[in-house]
PDB file of N, CA and C in Angstrom:
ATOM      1  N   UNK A   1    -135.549  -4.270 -23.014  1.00  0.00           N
ATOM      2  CA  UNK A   1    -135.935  -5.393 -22.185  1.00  0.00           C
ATOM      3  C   UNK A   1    -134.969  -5.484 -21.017  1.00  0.00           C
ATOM      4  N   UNK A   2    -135.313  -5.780 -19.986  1.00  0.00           N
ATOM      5  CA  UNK A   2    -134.792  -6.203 -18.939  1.00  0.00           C
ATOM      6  C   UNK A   2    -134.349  -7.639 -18.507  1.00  0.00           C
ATOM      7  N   UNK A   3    -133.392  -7.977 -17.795  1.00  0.00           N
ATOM      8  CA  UNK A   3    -133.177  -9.538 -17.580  1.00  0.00           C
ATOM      9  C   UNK A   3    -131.886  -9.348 -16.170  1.00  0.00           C
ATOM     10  N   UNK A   4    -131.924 -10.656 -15.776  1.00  0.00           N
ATOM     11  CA  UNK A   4    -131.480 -10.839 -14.771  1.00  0.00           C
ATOM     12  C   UNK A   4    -130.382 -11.610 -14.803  1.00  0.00           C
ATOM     13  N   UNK A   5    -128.929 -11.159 -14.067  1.00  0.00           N
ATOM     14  CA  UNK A   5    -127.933 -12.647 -13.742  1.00  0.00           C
ATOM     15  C   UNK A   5    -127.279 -12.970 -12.125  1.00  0.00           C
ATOM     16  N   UNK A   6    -127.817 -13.665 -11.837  1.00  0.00           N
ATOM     17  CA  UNK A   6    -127.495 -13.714 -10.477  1.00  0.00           C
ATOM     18  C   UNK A   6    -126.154 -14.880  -9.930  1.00  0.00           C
ATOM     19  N   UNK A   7    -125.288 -14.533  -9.467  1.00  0.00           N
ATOM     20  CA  UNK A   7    -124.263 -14.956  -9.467  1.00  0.00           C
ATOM     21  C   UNK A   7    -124.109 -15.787  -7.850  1.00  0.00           C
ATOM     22  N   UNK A   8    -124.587 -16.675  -7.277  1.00  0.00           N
ATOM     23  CA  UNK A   8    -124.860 -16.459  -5.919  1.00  0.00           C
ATOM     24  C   UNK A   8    -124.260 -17.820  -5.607  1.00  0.00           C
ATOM     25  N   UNK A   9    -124.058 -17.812  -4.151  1.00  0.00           N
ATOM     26  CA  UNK A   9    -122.949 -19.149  -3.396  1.00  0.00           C
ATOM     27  C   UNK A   9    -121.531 -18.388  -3.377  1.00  0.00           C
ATOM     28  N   UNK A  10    -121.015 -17.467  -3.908  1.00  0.00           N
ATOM     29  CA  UNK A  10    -119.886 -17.325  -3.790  1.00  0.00           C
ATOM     30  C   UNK A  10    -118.809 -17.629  -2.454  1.00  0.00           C
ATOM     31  N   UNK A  11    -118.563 -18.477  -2.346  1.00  0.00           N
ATOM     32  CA  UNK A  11    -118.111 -19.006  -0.295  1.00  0.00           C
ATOM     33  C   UNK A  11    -116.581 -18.761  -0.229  1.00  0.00           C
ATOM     34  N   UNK A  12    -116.366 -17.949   0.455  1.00  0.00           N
ATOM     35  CA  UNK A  12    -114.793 -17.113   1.217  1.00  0.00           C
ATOM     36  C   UNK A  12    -114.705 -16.876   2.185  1.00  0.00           C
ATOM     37  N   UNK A  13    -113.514 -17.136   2.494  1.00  0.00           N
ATOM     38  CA  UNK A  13    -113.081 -16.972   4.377  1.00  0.00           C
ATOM     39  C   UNK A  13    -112.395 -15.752   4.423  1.00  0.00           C
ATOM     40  N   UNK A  14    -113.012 -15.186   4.775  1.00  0.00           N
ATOM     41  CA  UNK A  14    -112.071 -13.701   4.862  1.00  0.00           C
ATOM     42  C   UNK A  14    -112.104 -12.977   6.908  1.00  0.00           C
ATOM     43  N   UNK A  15    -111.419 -12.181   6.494  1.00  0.00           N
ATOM     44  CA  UNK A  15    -111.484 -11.522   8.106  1.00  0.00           C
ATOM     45  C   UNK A  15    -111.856 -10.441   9.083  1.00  0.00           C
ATOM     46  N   UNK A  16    -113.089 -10.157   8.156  1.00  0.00           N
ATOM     47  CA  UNK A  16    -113.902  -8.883   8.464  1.00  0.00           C
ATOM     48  C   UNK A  16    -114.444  -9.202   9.950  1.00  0.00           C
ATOM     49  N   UNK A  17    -114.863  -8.359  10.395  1.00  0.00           N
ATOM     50  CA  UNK A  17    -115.016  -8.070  12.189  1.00  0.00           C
ATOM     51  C   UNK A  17    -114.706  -7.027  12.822  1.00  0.00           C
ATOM     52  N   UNK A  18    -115.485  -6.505  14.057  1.00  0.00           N
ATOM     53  CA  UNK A  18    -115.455  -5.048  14.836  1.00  0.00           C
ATOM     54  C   UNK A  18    -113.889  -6.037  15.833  1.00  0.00           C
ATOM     55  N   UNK A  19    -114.389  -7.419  16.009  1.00  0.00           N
ATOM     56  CA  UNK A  19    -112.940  -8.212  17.338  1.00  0.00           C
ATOM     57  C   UNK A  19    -112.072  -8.123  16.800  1.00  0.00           C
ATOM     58  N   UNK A  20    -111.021  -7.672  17.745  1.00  0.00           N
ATOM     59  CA  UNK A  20    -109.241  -8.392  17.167  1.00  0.00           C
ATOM     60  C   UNK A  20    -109.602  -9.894  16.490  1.00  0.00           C
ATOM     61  N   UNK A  21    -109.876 -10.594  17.054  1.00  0.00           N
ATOM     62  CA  UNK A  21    -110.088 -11.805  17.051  1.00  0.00           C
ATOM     63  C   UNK A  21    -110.290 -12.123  15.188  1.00  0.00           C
ATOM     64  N   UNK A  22    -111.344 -11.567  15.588  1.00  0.00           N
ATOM     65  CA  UNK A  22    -111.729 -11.774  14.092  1.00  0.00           C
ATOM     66  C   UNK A  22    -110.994 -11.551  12.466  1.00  0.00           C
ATOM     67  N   UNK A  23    -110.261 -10.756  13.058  1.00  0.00           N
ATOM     68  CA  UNK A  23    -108.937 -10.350  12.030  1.00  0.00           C
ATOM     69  C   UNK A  23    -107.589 -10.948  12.120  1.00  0.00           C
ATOM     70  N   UNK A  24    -107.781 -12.141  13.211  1.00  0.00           N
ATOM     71  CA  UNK A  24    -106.556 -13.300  13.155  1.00  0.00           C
ATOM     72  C   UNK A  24    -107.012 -14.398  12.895  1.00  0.00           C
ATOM     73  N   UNK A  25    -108.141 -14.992  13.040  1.00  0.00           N
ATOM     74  CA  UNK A  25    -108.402 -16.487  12.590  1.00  0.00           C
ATOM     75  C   UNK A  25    -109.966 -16.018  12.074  1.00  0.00           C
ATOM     76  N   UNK A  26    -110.461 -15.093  11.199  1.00  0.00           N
ATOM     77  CA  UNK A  26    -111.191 -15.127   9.764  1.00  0.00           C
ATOM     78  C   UNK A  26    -112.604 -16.025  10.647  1.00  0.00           C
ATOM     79  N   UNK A  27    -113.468 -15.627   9.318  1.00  0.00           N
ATOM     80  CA  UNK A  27    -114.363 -16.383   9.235  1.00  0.00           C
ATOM     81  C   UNK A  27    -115.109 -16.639   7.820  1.00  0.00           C
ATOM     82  N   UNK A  28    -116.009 -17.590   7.728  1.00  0.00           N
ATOM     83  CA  UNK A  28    -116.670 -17.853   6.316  1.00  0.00           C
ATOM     84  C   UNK A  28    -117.889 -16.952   6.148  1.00  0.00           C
ATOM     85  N   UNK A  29    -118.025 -16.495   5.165  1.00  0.00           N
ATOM     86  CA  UNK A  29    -118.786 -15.822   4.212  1.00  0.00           C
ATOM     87  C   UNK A  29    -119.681 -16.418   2.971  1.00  0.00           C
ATOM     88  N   UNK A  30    -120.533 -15.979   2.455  1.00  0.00           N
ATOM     89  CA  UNK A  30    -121.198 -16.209   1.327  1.00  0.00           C
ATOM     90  C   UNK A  30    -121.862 -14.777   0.669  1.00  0.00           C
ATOM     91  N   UNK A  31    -121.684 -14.116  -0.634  1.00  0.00           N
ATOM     92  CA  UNK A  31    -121.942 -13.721  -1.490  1.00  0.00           C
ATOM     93  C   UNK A  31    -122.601 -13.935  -2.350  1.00  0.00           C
ATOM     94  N   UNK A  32    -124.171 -13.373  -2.748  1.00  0.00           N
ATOM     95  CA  UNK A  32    -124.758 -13.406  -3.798  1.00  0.00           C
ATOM     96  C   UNK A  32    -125.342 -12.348  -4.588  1.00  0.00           C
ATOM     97  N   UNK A  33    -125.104 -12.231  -5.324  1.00  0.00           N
ATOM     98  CA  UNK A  33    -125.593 -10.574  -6.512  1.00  0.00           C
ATOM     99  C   UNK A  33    -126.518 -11.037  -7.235  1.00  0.00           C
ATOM    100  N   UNK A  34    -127.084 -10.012  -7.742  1.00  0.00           N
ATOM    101  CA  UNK A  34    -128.107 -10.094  -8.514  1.00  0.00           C
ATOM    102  C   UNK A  34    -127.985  -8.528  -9.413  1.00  0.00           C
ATOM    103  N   UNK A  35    -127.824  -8.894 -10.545  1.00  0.00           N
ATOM    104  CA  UNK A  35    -127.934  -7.808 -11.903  1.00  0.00           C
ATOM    105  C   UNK A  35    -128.625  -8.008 -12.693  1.00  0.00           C
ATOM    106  N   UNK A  36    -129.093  -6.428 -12.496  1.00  0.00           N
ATOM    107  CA  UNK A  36    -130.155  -6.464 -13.626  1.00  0.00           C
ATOM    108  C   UNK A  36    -129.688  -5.554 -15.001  1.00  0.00           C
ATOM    109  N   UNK A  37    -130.140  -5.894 -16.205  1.00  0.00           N
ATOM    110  CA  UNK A  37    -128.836  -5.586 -17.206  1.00  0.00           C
ATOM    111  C   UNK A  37    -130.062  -6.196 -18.664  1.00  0.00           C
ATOM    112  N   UNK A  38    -129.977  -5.476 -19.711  1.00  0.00           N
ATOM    113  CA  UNK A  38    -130.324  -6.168 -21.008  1.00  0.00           C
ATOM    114  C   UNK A  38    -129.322  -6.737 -21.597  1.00  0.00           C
ATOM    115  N   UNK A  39    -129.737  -8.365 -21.608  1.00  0.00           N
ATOM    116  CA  UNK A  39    -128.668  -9.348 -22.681  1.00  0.00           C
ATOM    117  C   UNK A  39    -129.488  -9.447 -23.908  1.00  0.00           C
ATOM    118  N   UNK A  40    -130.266  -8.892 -24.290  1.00  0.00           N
ATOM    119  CA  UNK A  40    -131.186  -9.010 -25.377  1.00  0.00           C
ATOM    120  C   UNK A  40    -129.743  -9.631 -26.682  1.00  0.00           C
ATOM    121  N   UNK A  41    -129.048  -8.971 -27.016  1.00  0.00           N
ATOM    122  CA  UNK A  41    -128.102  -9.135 -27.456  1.00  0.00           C
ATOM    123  C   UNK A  41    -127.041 -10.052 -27.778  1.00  0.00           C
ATOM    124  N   UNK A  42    -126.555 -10.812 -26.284  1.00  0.00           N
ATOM    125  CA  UNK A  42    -125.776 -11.577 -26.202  1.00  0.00           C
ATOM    126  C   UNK A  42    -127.208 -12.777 -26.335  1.00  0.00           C
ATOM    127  N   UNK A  43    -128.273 -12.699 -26.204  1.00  0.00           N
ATOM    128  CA  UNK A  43    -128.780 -13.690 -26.505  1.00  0.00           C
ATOM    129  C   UNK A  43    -129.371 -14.646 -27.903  1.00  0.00           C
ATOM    130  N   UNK A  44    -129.403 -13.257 -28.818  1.00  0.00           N
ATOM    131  CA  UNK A  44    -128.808 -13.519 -30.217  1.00  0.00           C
ATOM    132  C   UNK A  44    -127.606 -13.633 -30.620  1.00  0.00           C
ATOM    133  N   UNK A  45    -126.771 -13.038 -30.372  1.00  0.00           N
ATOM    134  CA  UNK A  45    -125.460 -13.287 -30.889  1.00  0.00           C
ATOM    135  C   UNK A  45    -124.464 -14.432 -30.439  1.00  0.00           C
ATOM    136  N   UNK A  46    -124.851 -14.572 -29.180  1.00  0.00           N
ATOM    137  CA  UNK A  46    -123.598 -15.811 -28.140  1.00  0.00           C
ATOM    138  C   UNK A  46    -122.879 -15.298 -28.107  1.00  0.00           C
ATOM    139  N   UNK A  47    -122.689 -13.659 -27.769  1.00  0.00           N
ATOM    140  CA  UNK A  47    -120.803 -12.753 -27.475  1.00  0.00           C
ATOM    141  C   UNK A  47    -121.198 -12.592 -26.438  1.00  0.00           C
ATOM    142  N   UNK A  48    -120.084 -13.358 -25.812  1.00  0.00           N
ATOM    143  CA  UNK A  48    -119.918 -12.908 -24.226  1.00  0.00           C
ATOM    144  C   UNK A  48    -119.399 -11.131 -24.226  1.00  0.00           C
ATOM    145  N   UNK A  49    -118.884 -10.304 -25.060  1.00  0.00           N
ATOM    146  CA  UNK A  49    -118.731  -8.790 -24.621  1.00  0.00           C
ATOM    147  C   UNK A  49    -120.195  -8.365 -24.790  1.00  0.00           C
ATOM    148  N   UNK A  50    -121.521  -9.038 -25.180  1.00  0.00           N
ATOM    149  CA  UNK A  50    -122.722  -8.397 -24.907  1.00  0.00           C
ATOM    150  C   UNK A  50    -123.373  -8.609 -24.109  1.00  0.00           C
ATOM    151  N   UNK A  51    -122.623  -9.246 -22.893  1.00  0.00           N
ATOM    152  CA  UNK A  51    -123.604  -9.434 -21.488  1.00  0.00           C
ATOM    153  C   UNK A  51    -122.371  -8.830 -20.712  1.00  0.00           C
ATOM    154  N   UNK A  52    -123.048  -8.976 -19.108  1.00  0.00           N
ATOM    155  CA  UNK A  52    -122.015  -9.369 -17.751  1.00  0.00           C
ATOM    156  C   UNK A  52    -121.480 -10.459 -17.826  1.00  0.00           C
ATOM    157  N   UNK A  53    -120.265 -10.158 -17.809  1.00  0.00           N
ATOM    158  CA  UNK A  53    -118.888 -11.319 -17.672  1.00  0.00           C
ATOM    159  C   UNK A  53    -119.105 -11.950 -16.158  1.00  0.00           C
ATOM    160  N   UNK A  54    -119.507 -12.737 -16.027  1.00  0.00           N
ATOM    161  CA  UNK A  54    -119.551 -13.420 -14.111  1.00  0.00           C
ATOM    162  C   UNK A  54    -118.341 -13.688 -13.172  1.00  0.00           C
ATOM    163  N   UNK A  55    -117.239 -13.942 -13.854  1.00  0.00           N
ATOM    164  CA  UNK A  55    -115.566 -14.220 -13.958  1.00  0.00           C
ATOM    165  C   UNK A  55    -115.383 -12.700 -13.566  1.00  0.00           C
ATOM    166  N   UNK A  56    -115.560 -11.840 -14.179  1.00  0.00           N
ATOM    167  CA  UNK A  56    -115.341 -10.444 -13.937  1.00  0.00           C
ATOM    168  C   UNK A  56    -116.096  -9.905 -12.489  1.00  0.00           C
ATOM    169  N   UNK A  57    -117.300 -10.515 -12.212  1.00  0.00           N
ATOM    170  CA  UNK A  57    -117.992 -10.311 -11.055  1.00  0.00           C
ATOM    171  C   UNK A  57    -117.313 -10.699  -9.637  1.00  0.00           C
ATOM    172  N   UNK A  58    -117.090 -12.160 -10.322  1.00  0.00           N
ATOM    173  CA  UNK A  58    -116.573 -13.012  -9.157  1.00  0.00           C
ATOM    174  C   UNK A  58    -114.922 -12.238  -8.412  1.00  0.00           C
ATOM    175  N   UNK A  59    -114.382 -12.124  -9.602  1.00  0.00           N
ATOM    176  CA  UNK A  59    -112.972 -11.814  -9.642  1.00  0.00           C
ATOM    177  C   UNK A  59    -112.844 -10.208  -8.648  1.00  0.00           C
ATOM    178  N   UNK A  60    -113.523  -9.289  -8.799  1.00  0.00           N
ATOM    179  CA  UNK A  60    -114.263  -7.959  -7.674  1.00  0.00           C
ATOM    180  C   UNK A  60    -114.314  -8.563  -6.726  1.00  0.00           C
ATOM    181  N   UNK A  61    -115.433  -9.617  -6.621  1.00  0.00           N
ATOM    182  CA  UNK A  61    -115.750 -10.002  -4.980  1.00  0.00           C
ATOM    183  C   UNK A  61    -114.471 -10.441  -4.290  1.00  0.00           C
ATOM    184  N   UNK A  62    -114.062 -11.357  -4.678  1.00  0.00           N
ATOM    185  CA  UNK A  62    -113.128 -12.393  -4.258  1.00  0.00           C
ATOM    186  C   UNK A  62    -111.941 -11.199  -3.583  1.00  0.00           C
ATOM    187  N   UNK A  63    -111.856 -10.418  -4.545  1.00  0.00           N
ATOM    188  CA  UNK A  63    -110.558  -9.250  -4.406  1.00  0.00           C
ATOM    189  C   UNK A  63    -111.272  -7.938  -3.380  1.00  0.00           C
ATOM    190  N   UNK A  64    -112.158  -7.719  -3.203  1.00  0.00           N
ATOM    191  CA  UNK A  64    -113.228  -6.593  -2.104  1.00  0.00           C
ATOM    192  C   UNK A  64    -112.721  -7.978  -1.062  1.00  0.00           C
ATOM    193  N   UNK A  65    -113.483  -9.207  -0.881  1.00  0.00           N
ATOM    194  CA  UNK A  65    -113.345  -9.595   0.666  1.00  0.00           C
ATOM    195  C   UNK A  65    -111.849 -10.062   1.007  1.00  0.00           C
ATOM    196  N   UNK A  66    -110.909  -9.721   0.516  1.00  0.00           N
ATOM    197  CA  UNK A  66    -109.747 -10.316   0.577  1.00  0.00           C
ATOM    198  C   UNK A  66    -109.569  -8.842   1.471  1.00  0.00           C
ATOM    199  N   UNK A  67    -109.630  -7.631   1.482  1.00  0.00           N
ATOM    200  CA  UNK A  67    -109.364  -6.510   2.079  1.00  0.00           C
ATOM    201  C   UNK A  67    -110.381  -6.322   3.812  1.00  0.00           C
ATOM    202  N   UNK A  68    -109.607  -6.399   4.294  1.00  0.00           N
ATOM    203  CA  UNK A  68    -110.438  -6.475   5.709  1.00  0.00           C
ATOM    204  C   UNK A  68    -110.965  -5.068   5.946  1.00  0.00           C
ATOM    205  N   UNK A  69    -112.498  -5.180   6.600  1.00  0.00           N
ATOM    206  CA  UNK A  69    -113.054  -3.996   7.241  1.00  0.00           C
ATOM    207  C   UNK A  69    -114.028  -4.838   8.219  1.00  0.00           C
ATOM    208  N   UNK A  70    -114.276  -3.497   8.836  1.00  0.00           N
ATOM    209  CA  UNK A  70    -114.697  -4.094  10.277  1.00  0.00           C
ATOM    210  C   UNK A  70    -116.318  -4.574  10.155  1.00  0.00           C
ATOM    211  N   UNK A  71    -116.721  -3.845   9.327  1.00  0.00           N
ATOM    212  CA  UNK A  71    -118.229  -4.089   8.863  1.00  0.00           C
ATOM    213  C   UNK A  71    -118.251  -4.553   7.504  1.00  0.00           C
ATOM    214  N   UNK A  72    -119.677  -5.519   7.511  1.00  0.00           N
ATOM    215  CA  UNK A  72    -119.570  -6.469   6.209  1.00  0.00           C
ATOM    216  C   UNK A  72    -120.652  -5.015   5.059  1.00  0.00           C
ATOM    217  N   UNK A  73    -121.505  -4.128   5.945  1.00  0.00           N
ATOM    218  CA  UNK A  73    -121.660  -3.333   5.281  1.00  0.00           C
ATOM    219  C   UNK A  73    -120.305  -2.132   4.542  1.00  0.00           C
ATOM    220  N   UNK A  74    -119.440  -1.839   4.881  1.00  0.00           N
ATOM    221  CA  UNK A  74    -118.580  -1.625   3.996  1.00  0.00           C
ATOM    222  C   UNK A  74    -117.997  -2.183   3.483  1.00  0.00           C
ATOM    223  N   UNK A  75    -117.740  -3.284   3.636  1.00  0.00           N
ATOM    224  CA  UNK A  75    -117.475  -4.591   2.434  1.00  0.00           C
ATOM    225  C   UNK A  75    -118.060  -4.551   1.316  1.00  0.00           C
ATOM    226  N   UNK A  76    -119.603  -4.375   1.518  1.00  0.00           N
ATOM    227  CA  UNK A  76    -120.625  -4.487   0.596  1.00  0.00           C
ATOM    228  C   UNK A  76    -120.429  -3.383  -0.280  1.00  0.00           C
ATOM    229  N   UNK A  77    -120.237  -2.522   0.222  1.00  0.00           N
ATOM    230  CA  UNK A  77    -120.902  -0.915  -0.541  1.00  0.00           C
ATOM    231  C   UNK A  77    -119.460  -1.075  -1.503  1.00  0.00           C
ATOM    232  N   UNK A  78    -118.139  -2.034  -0.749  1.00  0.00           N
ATOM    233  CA  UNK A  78    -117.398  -1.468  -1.803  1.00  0.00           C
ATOM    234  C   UNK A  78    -117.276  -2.327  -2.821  1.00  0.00           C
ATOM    235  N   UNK A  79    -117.834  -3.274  -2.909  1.00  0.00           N
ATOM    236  CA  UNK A  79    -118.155  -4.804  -4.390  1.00  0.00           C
ATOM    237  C   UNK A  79    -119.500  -3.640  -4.702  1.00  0.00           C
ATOM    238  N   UNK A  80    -120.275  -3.058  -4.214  1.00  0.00           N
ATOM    239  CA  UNK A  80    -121.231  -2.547  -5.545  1.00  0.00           C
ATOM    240  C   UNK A  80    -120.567  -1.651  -6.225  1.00  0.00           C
ATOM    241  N   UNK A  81    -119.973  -0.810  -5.417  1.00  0.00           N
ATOM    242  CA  UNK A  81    -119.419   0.679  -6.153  1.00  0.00           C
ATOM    243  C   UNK A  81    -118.006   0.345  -7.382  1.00  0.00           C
ATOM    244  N   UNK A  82    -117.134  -0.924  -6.802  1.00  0.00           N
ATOM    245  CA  UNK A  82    -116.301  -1.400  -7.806  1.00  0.00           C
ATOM    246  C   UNK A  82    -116.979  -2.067  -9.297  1.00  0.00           C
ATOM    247  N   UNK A  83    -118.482  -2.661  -9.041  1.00  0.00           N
ATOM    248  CA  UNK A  83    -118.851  -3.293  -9.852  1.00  0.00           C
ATOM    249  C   UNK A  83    -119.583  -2.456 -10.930  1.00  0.00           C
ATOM    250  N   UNK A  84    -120.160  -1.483 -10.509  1.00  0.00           N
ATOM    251  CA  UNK A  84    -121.105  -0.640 -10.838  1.00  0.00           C
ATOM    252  C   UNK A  84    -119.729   0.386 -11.839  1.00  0.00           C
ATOM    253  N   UNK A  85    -118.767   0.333 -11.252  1.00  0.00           N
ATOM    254  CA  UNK A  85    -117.314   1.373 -12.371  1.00  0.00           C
ATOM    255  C   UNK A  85    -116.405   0.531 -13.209  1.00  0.00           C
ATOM    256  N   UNK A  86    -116.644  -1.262 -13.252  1.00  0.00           N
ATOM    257  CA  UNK A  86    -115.915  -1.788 -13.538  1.00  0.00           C
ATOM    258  C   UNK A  86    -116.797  -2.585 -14.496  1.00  0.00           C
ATOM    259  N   UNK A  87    -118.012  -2.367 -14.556  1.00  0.00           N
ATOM    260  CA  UNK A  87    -118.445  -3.788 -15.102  1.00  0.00           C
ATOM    261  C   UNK A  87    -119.657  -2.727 -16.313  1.00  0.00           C
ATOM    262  N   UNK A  88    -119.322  -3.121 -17.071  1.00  0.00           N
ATOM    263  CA  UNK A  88    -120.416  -2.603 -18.092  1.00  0.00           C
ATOM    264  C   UNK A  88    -121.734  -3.156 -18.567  1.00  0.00           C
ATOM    265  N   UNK A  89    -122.459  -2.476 -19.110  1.00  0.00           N
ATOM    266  CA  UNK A  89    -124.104  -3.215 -18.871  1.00  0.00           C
ATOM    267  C   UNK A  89    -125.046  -3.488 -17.480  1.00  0.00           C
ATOM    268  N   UNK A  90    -124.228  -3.224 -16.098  1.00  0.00           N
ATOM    269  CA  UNK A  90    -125.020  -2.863 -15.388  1.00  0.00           C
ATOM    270  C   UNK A  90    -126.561  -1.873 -15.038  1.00  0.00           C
ATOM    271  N   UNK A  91    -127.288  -2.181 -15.210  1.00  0.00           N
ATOM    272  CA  UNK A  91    -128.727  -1.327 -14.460  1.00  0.00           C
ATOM    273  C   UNK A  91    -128.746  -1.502 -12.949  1.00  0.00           C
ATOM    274  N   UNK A  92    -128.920  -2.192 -12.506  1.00  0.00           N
ATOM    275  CA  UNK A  92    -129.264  -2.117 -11.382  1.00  0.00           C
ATOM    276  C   UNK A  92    -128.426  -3.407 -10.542  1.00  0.00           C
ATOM    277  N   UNK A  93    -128.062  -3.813  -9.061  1.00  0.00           N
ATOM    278  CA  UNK A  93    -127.295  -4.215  -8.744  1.00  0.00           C
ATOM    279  C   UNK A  93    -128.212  -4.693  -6.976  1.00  0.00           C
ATOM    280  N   UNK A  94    -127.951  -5.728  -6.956  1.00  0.00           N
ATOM    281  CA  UNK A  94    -128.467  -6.240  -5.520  1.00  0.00           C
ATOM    282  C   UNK A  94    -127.059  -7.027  -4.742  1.00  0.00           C
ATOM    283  N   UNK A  95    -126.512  -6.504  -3.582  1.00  0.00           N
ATOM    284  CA  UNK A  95    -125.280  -7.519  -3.186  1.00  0.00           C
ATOM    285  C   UNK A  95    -126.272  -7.688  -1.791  1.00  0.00           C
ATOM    286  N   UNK A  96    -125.928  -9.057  -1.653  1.00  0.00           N
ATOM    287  CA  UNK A  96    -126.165  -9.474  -0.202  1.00  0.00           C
ATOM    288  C   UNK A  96    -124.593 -10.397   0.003  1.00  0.00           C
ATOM    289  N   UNK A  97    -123.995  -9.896   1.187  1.00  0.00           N
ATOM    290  CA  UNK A  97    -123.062 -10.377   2.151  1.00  0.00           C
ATOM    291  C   UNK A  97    -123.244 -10.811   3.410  1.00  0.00           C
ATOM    292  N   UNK A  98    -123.316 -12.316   3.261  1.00  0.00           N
ATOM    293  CA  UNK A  98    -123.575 -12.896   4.887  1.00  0.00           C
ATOM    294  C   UNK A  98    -122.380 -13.472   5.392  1.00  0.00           C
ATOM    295  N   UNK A  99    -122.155 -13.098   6.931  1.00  0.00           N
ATOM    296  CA  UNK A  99    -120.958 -13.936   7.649  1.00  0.00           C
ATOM    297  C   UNK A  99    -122.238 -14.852   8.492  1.00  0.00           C
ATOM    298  N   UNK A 100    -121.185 -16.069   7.992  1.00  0.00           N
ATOM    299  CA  UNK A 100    -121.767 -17.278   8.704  1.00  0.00           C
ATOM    300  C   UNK A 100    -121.487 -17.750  10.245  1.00  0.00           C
ATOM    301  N   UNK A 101    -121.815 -17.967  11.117  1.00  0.00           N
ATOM    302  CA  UNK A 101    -121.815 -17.814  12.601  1.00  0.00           C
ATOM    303  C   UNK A 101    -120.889 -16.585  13.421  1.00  0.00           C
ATOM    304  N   UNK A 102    -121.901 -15.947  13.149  1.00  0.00           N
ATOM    305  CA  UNK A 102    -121.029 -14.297  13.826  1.00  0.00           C
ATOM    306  C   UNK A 102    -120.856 -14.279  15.471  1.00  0.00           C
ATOM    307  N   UNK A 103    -119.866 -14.189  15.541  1.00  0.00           N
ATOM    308  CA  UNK A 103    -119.522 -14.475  17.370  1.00  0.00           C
ATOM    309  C   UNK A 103    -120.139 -12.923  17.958  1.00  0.00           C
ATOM    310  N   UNK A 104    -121.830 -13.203  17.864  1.00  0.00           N
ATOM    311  CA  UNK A 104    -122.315 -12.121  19.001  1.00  0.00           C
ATOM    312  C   UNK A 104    -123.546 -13.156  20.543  1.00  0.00           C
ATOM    313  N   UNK A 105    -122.665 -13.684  20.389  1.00  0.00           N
ATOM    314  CA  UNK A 105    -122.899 -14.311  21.872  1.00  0.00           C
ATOM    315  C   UNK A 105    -124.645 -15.052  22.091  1.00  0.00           C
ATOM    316  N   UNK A 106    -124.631 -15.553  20.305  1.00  0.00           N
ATOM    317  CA  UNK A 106    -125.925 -16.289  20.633  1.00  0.00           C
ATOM    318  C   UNK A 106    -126.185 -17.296  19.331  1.00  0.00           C
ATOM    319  N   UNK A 107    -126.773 -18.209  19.444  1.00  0.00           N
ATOM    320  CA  UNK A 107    -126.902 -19.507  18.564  1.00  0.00           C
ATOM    321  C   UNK A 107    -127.506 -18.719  17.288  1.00  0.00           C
ATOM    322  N   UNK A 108    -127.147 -17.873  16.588  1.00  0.00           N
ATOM    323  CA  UNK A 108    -127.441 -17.605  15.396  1.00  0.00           C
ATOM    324  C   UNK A 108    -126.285 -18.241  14.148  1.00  0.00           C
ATOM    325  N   UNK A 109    -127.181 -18.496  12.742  1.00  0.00           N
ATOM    326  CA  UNK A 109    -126.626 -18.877  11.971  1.00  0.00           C
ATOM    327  C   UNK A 109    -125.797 -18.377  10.607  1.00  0.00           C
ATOM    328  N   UNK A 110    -126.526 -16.715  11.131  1.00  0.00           N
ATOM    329  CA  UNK A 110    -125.439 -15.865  10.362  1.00  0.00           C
ATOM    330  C   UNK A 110    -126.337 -14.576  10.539  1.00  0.00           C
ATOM    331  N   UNK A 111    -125.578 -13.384   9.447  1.00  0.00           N
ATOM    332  CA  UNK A 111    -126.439 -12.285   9.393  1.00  0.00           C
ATOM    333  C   UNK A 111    -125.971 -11.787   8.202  1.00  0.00           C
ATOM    334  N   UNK A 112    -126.618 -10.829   7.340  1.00  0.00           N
ATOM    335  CA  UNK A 112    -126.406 -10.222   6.123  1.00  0.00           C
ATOM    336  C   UNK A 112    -126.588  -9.020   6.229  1.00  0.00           C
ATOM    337  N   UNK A 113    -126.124  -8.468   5.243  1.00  0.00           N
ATOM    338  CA  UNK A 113    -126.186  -7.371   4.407  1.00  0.00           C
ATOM    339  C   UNK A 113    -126.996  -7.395   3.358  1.00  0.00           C
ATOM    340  N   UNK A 114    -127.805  -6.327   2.750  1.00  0.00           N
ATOM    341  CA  UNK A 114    -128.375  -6.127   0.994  1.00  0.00           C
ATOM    342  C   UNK A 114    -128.172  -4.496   1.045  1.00  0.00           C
ATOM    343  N   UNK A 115    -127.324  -4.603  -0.249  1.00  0.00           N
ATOM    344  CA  UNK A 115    -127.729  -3.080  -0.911  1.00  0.00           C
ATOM    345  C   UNK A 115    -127.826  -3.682  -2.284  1.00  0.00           C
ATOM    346  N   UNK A 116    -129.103  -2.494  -2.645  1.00  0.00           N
ATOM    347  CA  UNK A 116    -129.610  -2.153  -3.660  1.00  0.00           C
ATOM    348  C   UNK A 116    -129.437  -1.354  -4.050  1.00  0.00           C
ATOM    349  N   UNK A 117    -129.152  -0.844  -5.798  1.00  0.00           N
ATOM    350  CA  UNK A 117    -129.038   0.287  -6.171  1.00  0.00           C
ATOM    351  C   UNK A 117    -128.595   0.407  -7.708  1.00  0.00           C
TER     352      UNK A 117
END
């Protein structure tokens, strides 16, 4: 069986950006995943070692956007690829990474990232 845990809102100021700028006074972010994974298991038993730990999820992200890169797509690729070697019971993995008002010179309210895989 298949099932889903989606971990989403995660909100961090970190300092990703192509500007200098952007790597001295940061901006806000939001993070949301989505795993797909059988808890068939943890749903009989109530052991948290038979699902995804979310603490363990969160604790990746938090520690990936704390490391600056210039693109939120390599940000991204590197919370899947840490999660996907770190986290057990993974199948499948959705990250979306949005920076919230991206200084490209127009009234937008953010932009994202999704990888799937």
């Amino acid at each position: 069986m298949k099932h889903s845990i989606e971990v989403n809102g995660i909100k961090l100021y970190a300092f990703h950006g192509c500007l200098p700028e952007e790597g001295k006074i940061g901006g806000n972010y939001i993070v949301d995943l989505t795993i797909t994974t059988d808890f068939t298991e943890a749903a009989i038993t109530d052991e948290l070692n038979k699902t995804v730990d979310y603490v363990v999820v969160n604790k990746i992200v938090r520690e990936e956007m704390a490391i600056r890169s210039k693109l939120i797509e390599h940000v991204g690729q590197r919370i899947v690829s840490r999660i996907k070697q770190e986290v057990n019971r993974v199948d499948s993995l959705r990250v979306k990474v949005t920076k919230i008002c991206p200084p490209i010179n127009g009234d937008v309210d953010n932009v994202a990232i999704i990888i799937e895989g």
